[in-house]
PDB file of N, CA and C in Angstrom:
ATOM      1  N   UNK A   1     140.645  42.752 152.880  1.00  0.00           N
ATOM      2  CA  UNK A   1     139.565  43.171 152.020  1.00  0.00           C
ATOM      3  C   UNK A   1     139.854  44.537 151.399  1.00  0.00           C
ATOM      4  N   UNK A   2     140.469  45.147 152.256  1.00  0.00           N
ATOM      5  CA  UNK A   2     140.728  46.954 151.561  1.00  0.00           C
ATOM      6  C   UNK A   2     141.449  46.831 150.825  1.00  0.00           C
ATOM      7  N   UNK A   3     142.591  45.881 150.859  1.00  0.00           N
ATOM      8  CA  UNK A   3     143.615  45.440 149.438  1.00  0.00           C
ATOM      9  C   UNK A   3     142.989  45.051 147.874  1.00  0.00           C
ATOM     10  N   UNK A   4     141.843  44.084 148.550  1.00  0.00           N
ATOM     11  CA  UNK A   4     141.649  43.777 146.967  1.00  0.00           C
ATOM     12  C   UNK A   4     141.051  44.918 146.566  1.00  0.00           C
ATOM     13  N   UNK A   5     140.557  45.584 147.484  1.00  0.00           N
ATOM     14  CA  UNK A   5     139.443  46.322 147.288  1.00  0.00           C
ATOM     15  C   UNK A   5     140.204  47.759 146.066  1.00  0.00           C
ATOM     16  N   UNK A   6     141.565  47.674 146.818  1.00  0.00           N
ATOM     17  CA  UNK A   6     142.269  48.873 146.134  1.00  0.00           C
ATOM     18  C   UNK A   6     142.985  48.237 145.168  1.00  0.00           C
ATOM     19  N   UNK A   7     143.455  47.621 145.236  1.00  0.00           N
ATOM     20  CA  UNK A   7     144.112  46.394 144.126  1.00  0.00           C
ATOM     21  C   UNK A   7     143.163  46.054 142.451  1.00  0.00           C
ATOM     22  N   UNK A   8     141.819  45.829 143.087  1.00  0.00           N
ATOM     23  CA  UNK A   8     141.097  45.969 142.084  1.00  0.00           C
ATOM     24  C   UNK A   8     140.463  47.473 141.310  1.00  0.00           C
ATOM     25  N   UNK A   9     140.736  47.859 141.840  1.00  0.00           N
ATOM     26  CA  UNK A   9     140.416  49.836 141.425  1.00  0.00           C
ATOM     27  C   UNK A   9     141.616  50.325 141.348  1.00  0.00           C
ATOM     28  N   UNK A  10     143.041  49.875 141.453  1.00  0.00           N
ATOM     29  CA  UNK A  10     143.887  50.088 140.513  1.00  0.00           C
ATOM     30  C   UNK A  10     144.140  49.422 138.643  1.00  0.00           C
ATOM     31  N   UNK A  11     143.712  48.277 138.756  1.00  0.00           N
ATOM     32  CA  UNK A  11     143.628  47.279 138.025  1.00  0.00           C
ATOM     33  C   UNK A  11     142.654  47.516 136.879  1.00  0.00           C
ATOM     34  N   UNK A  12     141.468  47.885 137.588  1.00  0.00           N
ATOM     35  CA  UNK A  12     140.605  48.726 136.884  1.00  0.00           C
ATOM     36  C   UNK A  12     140.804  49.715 136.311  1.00  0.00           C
ATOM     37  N   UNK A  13     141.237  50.482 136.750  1.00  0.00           N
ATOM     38  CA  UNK A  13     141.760  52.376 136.376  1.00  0.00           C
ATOM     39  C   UNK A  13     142.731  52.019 135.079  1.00  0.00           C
ATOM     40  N   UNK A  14     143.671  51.234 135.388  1.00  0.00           N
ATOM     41  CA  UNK A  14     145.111  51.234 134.666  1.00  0.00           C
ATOM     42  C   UNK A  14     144.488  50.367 132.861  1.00  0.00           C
ATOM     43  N   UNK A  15     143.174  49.578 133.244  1.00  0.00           N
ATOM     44  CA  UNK A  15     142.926  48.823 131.632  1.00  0.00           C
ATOM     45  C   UNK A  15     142.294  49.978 131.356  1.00  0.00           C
ATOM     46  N   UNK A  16     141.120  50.926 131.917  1.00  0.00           N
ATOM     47  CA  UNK A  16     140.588  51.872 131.396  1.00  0.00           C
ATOM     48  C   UNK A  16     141.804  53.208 130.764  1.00  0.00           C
ATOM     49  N   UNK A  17     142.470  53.324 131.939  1.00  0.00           N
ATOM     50  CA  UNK A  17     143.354  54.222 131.027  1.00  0.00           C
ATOM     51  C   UNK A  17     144.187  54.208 129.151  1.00  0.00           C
ATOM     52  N   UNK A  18     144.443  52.412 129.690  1.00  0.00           N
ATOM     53  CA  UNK A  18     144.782  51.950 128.688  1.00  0.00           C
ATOM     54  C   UNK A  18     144.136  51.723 127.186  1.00  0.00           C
ATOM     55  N   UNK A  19     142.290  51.299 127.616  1.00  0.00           N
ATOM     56  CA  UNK A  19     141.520  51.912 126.507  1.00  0.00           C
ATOM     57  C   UNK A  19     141.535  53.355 125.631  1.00  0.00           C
ATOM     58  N   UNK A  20     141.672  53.789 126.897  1.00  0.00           N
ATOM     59  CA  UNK A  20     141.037  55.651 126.176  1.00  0.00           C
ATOM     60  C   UNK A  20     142.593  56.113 125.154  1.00  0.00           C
ATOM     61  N   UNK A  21     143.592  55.866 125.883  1.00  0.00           N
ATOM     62  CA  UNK A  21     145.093  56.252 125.059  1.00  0.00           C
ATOM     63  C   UNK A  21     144.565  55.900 123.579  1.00  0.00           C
ATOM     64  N   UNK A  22     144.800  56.872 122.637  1.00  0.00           N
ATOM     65  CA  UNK A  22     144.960  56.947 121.437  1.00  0.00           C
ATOM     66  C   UNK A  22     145.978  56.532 120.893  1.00  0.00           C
ATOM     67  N   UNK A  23     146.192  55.098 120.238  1.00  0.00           N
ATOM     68  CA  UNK A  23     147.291  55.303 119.291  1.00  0.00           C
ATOM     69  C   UNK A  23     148.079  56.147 117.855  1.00  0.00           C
ATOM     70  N   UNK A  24     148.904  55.792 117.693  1.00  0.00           N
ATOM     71  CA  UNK A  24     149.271  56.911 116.618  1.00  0.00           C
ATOM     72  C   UNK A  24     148.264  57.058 115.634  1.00  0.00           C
ATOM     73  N   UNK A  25     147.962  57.729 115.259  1.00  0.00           N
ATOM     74  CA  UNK A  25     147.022  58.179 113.541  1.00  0.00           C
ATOM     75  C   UNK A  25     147.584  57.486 112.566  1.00  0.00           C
ATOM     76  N   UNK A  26     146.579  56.734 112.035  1.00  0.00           N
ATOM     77  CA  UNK A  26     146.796  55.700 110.910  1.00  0.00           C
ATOM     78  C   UNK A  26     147.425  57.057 109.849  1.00  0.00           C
ATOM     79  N   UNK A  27     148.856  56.464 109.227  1.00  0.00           N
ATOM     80  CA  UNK A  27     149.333  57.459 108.438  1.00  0.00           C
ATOM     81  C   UNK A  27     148.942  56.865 106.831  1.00  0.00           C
ATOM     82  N   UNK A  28     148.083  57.586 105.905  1.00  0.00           N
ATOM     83  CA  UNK A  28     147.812  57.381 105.148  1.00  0.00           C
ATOM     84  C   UNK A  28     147.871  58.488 104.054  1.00  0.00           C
ATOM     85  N   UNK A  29     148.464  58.173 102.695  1.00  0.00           N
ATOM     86  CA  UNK A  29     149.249  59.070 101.692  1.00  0.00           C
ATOM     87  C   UNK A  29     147.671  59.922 101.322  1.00  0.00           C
ATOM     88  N   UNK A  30     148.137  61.158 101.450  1.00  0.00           N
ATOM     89  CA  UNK A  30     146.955  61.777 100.596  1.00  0.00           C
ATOM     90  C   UNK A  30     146.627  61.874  99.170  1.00  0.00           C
ATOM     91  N   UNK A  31     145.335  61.937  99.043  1.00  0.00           N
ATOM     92  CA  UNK A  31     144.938  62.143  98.060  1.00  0.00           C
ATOM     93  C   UNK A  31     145.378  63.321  96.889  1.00  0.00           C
ATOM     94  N   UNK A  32     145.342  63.212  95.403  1.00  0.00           N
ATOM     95  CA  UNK A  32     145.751  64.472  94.606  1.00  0.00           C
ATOM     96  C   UNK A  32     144.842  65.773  94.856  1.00  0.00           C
ATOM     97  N   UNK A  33     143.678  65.201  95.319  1.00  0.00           N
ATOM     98  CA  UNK A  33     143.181  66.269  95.298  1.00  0.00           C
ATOM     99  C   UNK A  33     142.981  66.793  96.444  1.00  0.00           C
ATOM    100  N   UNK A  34     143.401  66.525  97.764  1.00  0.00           N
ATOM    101  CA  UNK A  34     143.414  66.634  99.002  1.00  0.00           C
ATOM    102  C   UNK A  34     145.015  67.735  98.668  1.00  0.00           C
ATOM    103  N   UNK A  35     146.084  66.693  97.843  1.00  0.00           N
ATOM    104  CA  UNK A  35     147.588  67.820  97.834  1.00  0.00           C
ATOM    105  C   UNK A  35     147.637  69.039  96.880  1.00  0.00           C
ATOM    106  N   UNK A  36     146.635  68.868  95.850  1.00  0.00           N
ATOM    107  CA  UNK A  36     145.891  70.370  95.087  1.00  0.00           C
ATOM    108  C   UNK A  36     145.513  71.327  95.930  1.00  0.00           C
ATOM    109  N   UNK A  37     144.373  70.813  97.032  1.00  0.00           N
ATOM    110  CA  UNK A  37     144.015  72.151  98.040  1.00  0.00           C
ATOM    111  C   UNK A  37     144.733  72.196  98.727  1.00  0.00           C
ATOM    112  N   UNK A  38     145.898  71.491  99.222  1.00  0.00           N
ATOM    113  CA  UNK A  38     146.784  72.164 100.140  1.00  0.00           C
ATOM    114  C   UNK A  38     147.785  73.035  99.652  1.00  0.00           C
ATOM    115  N   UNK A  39     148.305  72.804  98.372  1.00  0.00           N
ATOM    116  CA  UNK A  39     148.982  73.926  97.682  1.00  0.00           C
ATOM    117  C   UNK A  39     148.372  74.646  97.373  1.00  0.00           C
ATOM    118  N   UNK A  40     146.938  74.827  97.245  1.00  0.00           N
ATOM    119  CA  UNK A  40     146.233  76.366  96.823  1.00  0.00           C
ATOM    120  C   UNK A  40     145.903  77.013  98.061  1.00  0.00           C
ATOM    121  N   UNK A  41     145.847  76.300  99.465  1.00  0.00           N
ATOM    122  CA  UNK A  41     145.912  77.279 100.335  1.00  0.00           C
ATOM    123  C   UNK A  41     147.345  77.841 101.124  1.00  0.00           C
ATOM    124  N   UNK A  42     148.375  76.735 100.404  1.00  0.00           N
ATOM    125  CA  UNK A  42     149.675  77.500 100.975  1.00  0.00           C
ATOM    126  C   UNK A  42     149.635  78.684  99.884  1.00  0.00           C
ATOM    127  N   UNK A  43     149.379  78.539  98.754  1.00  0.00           N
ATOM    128  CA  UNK A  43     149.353  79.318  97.905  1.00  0.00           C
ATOM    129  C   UNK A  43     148.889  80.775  97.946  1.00  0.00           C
ATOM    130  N   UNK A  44     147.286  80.786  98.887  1.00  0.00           N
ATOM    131  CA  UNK A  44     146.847  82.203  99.220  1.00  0.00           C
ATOM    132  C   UNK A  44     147.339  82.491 100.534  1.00  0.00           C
ATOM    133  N   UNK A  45     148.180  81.675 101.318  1.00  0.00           N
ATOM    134  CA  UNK A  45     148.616  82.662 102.483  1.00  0.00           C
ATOM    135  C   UNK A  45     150.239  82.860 102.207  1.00  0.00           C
ATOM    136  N   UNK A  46     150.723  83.060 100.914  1.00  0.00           N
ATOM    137  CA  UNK A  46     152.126  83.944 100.517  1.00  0.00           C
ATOM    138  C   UNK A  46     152.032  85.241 100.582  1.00  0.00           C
ATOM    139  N   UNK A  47     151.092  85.918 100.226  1.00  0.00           N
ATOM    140  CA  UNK A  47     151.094  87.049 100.155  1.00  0.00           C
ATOM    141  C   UNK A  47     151.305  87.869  98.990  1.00  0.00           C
ATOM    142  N   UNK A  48     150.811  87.206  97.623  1.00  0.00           N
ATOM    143  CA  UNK A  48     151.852  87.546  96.755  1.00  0.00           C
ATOM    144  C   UNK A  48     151.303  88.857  95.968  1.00  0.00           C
ATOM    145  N   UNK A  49     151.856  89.284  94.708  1.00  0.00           N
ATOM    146  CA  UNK A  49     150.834  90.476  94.150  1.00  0.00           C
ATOM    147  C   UNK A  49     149.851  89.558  93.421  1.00  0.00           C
ATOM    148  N   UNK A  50     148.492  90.230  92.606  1.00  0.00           N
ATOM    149  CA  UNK A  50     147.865  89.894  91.964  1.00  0.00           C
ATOM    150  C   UNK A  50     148.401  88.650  90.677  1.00  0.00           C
ATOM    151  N   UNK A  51     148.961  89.129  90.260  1.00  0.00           N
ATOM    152  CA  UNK A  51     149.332  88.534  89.147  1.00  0.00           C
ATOM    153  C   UNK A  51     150.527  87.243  89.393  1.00  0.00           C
ATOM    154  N   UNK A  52     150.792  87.272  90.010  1.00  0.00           N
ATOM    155  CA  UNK A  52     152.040  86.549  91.020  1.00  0.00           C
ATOM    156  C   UNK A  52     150.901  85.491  91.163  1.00  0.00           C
ATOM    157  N   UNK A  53     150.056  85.489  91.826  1.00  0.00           N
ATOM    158  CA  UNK A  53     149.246  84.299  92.260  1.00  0.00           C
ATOM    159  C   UNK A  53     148.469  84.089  91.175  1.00  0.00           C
ATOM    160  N   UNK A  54     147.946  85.171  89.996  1.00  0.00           N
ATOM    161  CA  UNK A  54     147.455  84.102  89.164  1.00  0.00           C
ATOM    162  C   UNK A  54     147.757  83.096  88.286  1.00  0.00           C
ATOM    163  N   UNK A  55     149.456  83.587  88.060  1.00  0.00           N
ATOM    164  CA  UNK A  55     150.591  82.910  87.485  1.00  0.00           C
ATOM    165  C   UNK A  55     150.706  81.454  88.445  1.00  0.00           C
ATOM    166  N   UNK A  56     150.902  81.458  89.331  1.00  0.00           N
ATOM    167  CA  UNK A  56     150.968  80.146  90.083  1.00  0.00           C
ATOM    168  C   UNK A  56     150.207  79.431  90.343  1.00  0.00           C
ATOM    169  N   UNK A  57     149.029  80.162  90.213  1.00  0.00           N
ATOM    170  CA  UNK A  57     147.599  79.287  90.518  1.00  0.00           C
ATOM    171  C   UNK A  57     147.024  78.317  89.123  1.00  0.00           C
ATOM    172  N   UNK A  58     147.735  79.099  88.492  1.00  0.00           N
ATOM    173  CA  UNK A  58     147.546  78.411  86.872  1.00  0.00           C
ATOM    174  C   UNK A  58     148.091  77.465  86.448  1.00  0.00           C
ATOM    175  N   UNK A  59     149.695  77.747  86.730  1.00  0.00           N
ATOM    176  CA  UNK A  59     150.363  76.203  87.140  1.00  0.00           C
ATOM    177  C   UNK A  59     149.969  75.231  88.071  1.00  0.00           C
ATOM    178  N   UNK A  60     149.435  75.273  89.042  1.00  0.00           N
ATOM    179  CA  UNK A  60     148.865  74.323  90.496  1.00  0.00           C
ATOM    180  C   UNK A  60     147.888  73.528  89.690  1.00  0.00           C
ATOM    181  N   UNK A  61     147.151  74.333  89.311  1.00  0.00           N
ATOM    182  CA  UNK A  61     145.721  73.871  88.224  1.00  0.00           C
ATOM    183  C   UNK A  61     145.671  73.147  86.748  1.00  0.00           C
ATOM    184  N   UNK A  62     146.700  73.426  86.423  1.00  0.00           N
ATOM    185  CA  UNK A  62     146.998  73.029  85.453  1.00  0.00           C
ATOM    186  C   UNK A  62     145.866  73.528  83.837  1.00  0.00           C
ATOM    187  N   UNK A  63     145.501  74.775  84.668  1.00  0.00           N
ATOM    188  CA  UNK A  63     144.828  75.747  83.536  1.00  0.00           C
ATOM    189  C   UNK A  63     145.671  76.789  82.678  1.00  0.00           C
ATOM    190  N   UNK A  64     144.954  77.032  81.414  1.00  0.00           N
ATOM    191  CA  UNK A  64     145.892  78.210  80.602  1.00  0.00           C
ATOM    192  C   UNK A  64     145.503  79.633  81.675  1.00  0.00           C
ATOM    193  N   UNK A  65     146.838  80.232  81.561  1.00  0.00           N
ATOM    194  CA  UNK A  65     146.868  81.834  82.346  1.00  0.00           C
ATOM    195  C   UNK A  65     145.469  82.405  81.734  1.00  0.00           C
ATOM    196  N   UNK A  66     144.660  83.338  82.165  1.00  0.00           N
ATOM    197  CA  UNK A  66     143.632  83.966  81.292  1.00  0.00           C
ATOM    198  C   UNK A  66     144.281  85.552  81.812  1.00  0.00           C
ATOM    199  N   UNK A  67     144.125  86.323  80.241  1.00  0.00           N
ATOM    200  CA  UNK A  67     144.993  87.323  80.616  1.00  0.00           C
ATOM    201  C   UNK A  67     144.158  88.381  81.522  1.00  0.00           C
ATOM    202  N   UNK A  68     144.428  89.106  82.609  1.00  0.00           N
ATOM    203  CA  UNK A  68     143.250  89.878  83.413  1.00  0.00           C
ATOM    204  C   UNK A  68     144.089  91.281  82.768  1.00  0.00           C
ATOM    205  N   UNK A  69     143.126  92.222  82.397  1.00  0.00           N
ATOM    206  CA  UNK A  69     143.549  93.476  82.341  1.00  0.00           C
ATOM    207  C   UNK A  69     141.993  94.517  82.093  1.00  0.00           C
ATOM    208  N   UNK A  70     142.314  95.484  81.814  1.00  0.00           N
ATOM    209  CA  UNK A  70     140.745  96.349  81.566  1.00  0.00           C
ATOM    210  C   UNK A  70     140.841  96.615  80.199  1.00  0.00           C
ATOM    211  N   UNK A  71     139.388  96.322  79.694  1.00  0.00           N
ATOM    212  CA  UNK A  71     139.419  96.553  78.163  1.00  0.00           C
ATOM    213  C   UNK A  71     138.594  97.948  78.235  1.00  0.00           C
ATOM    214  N   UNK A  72     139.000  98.443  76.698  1.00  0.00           N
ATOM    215  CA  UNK A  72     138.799  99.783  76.359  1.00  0.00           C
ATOM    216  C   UNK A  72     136.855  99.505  75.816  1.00  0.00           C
ATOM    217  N   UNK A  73     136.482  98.824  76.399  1.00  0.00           N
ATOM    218  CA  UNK A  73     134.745  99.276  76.312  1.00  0.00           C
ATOM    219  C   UNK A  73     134.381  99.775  77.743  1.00  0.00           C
ATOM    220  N   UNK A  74     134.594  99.987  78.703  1.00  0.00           N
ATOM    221  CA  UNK A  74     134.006 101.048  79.642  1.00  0.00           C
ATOM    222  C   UNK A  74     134.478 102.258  79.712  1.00  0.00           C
ATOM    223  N   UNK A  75     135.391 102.716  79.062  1.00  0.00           N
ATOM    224  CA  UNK A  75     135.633 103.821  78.762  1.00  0.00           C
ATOM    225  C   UNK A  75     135.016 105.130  78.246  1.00  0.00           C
ATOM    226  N   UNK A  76     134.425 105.841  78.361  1.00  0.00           N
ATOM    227  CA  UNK A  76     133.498 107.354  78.294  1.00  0.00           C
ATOM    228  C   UNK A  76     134.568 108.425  77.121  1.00  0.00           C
ATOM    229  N   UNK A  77     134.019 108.393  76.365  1.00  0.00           N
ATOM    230  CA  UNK A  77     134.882 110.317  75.669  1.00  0.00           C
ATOM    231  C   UNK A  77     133.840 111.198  76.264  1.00  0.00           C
ATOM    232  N   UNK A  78     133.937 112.025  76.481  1.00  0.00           N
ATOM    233  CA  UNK A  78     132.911 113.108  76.275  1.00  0.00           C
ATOM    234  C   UNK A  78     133.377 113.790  75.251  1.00  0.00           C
ATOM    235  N   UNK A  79     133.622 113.843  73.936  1.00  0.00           N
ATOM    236  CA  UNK A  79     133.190 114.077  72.652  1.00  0.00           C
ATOM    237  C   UNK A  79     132.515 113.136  71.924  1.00  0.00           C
ATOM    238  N   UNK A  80     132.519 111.837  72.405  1.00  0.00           N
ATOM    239  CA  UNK A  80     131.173 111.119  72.000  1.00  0.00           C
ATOM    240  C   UNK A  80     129.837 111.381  72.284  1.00  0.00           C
ATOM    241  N   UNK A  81     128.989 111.476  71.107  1.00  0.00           N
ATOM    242  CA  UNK A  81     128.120 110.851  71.617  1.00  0.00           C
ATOM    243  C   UNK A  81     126.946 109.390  71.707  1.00  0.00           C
ATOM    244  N   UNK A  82     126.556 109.221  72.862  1.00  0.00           N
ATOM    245  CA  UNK A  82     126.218 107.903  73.020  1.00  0.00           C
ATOM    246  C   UNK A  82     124.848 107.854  73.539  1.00  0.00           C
ATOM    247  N   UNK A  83     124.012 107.012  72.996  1.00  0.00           N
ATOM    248  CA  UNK A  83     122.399 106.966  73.373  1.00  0.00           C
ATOM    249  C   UNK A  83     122.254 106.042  74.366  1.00  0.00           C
ATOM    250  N   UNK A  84     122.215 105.893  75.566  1.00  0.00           N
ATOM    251  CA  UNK A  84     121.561 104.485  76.603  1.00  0.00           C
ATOM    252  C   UNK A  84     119.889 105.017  76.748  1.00  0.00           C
ATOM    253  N   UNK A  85     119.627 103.745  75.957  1.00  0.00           N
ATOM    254  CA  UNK A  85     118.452 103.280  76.753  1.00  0.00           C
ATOM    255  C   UNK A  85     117.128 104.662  76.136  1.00  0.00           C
ATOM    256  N   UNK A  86     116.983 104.999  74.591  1.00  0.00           N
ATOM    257  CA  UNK A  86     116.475 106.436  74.525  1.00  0.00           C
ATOM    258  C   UNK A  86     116.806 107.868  75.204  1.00  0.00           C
ATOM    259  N   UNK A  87     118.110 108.176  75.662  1.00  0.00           N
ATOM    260  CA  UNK A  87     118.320 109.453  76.499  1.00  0.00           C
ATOM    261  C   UNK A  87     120.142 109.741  76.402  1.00  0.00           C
ATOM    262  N   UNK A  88     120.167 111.048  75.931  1.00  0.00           N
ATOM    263  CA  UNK A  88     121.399 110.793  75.669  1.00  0.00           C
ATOM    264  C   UNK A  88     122.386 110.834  77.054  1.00  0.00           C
ATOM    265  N   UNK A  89     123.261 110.147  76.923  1.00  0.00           N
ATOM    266  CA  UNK A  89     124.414 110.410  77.875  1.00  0.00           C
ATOM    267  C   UNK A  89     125.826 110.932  77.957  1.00  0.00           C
TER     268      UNK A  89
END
């Protein structure tokens, strides 16, 4: 009796083990837009300069570059003068 007894609670154990095992991960091709965000996040952990990544990010995207720089309207003379808002500044 202690045989089957262990016989069957091996028997048992070994199909349960056999349930829970995970087989391999269904390998399935990703998506474009799943391989877009993965090149835009290999993309921000390069390290690159500013302009370096907006250059590449533009290609990834397949957007025109937009040029980033500072334009000459926040700029101050103080030999101007300029009215904000009724009060001069």
């Amino acid at each position: 009796m202690n045989r089957f007894l262990a016989v069957s609670l091996l028997i048992a154990s070994a199909v349960l083990a056999g349930c829970a095992t995970h087989s391999s991960p269904e390998l399935r091709p990703y998506t474009t837009e799943e391989t877009k965000q993965l090149a835009l996040e290999a993309l921000s952990r390069r390290g690159l300069s500013f302009d370096e990544y907006q250059q590449q990010r533009a290609a990834l995207t397949g957007q025109p570059q937009k040029p980033f720089g500072f334009d000459r309207q926040g700029e101050m003379n103080a030999e101007r003068n300029v009215t904000l808002h009724g009060r001069p500044s």
